[in-house]
C-alpha atoms as a PDB file:
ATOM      1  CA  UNK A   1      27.517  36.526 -68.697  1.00  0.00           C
ATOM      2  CA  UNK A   2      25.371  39.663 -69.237  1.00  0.00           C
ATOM      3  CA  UNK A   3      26.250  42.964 -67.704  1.00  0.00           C
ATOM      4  CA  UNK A   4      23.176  44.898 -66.059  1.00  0.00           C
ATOM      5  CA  UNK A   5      23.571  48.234 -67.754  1.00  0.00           C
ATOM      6  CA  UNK A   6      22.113  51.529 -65.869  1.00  0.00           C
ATOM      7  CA  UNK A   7      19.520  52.900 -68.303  1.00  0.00           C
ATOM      8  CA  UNK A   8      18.213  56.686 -67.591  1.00  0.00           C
ATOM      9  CA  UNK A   9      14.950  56.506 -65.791  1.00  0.00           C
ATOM     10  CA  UNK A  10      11.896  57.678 -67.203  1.00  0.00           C
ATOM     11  CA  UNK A  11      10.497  59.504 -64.582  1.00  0.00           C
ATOM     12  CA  UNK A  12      13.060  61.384 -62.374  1.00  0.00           C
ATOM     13  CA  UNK A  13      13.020  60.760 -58.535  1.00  0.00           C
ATOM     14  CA  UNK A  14      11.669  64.575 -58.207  1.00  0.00           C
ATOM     15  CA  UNK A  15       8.564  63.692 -60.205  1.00  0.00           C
ATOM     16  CA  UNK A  16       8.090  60.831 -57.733  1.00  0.00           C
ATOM     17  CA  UNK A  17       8.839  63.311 -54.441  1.00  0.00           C
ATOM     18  CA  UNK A  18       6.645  66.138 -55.940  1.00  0.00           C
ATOM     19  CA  UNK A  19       3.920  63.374 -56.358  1.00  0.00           C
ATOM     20  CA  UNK A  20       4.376  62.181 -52.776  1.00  0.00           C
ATOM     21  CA  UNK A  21       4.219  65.868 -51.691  1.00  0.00           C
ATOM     22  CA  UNK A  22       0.661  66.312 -53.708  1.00  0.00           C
ATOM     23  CA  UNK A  23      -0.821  63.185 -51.579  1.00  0.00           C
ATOM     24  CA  UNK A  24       0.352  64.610 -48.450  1.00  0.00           C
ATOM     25  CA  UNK A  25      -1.736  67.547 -49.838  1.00  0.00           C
ATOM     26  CA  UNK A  26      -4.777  66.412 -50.533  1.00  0.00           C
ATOM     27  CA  UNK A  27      -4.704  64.045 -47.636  1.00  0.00           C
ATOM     28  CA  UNK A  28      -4.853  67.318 -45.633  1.00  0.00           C
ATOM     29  CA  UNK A  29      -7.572  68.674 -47.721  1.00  0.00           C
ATOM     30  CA  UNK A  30      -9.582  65.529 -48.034  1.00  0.00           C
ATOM     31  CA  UNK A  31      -9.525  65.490 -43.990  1.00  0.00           C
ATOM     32  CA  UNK A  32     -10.503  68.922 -43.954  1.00  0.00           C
ATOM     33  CA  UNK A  33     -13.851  68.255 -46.464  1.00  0.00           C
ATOM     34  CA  UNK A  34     -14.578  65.508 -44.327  1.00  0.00           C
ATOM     35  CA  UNK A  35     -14.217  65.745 -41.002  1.00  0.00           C
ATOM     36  CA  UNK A  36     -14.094  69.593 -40.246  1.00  0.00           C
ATOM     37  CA  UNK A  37     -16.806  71.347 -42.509  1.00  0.00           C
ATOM     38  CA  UNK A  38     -19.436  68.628 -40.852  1.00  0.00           C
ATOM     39  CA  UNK A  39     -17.828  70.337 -37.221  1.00  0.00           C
ATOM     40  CA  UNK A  40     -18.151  73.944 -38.135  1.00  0.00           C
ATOM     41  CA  UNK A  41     -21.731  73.305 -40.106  1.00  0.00           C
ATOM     42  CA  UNK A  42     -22.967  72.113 -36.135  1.00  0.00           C
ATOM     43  CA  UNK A  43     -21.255  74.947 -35.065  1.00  0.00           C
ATOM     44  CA  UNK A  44     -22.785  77.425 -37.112  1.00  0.00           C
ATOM     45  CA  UNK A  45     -26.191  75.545 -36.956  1.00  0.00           C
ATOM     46  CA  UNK A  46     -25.795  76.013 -32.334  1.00  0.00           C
ATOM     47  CA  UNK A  47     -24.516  79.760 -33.083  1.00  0.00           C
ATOM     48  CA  UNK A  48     -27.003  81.413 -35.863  1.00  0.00           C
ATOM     49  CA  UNK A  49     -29.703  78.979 -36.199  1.00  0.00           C
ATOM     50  CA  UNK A  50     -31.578  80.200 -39.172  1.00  0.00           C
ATOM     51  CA  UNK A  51     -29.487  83.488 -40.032  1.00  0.00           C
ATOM     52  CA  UNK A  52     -28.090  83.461 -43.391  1.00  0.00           C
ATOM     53  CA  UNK A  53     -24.757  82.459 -43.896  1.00  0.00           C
ATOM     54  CA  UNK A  54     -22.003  84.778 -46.157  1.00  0.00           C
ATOM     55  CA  UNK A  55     -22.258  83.306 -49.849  1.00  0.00           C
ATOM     56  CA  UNK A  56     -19.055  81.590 -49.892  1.00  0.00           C
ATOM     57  CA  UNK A  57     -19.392  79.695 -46.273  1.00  0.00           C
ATOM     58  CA  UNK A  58     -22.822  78.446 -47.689  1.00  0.00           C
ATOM     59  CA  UNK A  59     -21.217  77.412 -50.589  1.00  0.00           C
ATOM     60  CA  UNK A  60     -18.860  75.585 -49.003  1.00  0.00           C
ATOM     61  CA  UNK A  61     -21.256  73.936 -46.573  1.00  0.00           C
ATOM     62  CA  UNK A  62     -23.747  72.727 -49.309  1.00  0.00           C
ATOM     63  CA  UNK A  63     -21.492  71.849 -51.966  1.00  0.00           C
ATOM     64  CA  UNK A  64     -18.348  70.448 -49.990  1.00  0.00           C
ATOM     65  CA  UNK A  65     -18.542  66.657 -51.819  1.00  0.00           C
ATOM     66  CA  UNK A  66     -17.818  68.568 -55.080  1.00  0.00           C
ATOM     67  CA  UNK A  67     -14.533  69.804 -53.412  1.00  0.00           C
ATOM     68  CA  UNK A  68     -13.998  66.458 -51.765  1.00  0.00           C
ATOM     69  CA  UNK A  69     -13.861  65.329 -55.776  1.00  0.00           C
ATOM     70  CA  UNK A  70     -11.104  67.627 -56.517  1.00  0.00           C
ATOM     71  CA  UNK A  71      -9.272  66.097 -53.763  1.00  0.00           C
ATOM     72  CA  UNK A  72      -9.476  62.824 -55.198  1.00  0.00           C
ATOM     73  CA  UNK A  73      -8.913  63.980 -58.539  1.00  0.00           C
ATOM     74  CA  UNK A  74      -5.800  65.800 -58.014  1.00  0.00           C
ATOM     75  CA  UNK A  75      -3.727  63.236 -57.520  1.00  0.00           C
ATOM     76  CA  UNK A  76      -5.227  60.888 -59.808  1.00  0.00           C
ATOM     77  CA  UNK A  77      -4.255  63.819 -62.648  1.00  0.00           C
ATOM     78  CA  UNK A  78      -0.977  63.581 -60.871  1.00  0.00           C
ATOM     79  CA  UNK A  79      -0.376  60.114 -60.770  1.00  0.00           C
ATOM     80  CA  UNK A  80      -1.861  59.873 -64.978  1.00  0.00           C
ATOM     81  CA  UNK A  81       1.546  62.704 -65.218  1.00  0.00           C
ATOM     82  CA  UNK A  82       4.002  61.604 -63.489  1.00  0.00           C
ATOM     83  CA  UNK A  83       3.191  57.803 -64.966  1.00  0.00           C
ATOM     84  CA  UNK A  84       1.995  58.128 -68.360  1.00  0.00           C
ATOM     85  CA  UNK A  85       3.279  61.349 -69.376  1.00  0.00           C
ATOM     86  CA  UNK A  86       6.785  61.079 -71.628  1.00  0.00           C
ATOM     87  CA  UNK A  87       7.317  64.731 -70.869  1.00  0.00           C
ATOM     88  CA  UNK A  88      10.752  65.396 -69.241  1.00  0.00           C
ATOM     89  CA  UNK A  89       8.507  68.477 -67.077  1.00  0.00           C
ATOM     90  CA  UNK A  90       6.096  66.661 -65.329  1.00  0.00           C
ATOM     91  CA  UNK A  91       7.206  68.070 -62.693  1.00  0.00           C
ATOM     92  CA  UNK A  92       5.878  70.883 -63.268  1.00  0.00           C
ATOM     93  CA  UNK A  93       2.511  69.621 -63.544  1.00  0.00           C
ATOM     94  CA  UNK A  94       2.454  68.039 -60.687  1.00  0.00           C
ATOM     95  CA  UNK A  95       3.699  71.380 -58.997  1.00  0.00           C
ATOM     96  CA  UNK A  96       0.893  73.124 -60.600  1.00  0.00           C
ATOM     97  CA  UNK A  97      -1.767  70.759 -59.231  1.00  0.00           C
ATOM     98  CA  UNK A  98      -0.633  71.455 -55.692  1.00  0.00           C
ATOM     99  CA  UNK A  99      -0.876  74.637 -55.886  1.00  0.00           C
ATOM    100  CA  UNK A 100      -4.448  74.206 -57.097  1.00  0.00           C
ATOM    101  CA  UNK A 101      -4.627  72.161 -54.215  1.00  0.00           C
ATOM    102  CA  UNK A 102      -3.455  74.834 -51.571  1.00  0.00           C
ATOM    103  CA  UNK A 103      -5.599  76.865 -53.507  1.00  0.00           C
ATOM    104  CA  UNK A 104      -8.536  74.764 -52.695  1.00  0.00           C
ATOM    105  CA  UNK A 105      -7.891  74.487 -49.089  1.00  0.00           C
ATOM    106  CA  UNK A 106      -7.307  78.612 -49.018  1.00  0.00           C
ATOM    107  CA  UNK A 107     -10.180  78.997 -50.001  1.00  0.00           C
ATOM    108  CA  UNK A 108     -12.176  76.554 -47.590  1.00  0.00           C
ATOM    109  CA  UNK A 109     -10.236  78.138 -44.228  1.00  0.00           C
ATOM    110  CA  UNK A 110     -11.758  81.217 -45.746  1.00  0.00           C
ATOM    111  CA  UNK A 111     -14.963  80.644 -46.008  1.00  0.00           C
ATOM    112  CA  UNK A 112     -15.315  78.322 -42.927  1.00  0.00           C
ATOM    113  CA  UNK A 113     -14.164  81.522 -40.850  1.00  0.00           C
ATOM    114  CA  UNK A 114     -15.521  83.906 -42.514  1.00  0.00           C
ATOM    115  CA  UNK A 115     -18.914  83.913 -40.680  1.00  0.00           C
ATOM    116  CA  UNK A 116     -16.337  84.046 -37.539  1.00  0.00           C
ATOM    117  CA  UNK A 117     -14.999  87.453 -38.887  1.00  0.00           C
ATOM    118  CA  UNK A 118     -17.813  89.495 -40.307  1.00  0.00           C
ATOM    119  CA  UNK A 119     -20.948  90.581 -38.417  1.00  0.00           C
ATOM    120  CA  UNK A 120     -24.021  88.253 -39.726  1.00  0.00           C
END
């Protein structure tokens, strides 16, 4: 009769929560690209017409399927980590790609309110 014996996981259940935590993440900022620039570009569009835009709101309104890329590719660099990687840190990987995440969505509240804030 064999005896099942316990071997050390690979990938520690933190890697797996901090992974979970990254979809949650970009989840919020995919919805964001996708369903709330689209709002705020009618918004502006009813409010300013043909006014010029601050730099950074224009950016984000013309380029937003480049950052709806980096949503999907965070977590696909986080899933290649936390799966592949034999590093006993992935962790912090995965930490760090959140926070470039956050980052991301920082920067889109920004500029979608910016236009809000200053005087066009």
């Amino acid at each position: 009769m064999k005896t099942m014996v316990s071997h050390p996981s690979k990938h520690p259940p933190m890697d797996w929560v901090a992974f979970a935590l990254l979809l949650v993440v970009s989840a919020t900022n995919l919805f964001s690209m996708l369903r709330l620039i689209p709002i705020f570009q009618r918004i502006y569009n009813d409010l300013f017409g043909e006014k010029l835009l601050p730099p950074i709101t224009s950016f984000i309104l013309h380029w937003r399927f480049l950052f709806v890329s980096l949503a999907f590719l965070w977590p696909a660099i986080g899933i290649f980590i936390v799966y592949f990687s034999t590093n006993r840190n992935a962790i912090r990987f995965v930490l760090g790609l959140i926070l470039a995440t956050l980052i991301q969505i920082g920067f889109t509240v920004i500029a979608l309110f910016l236009p809000l804030v200053v005087d066009i």
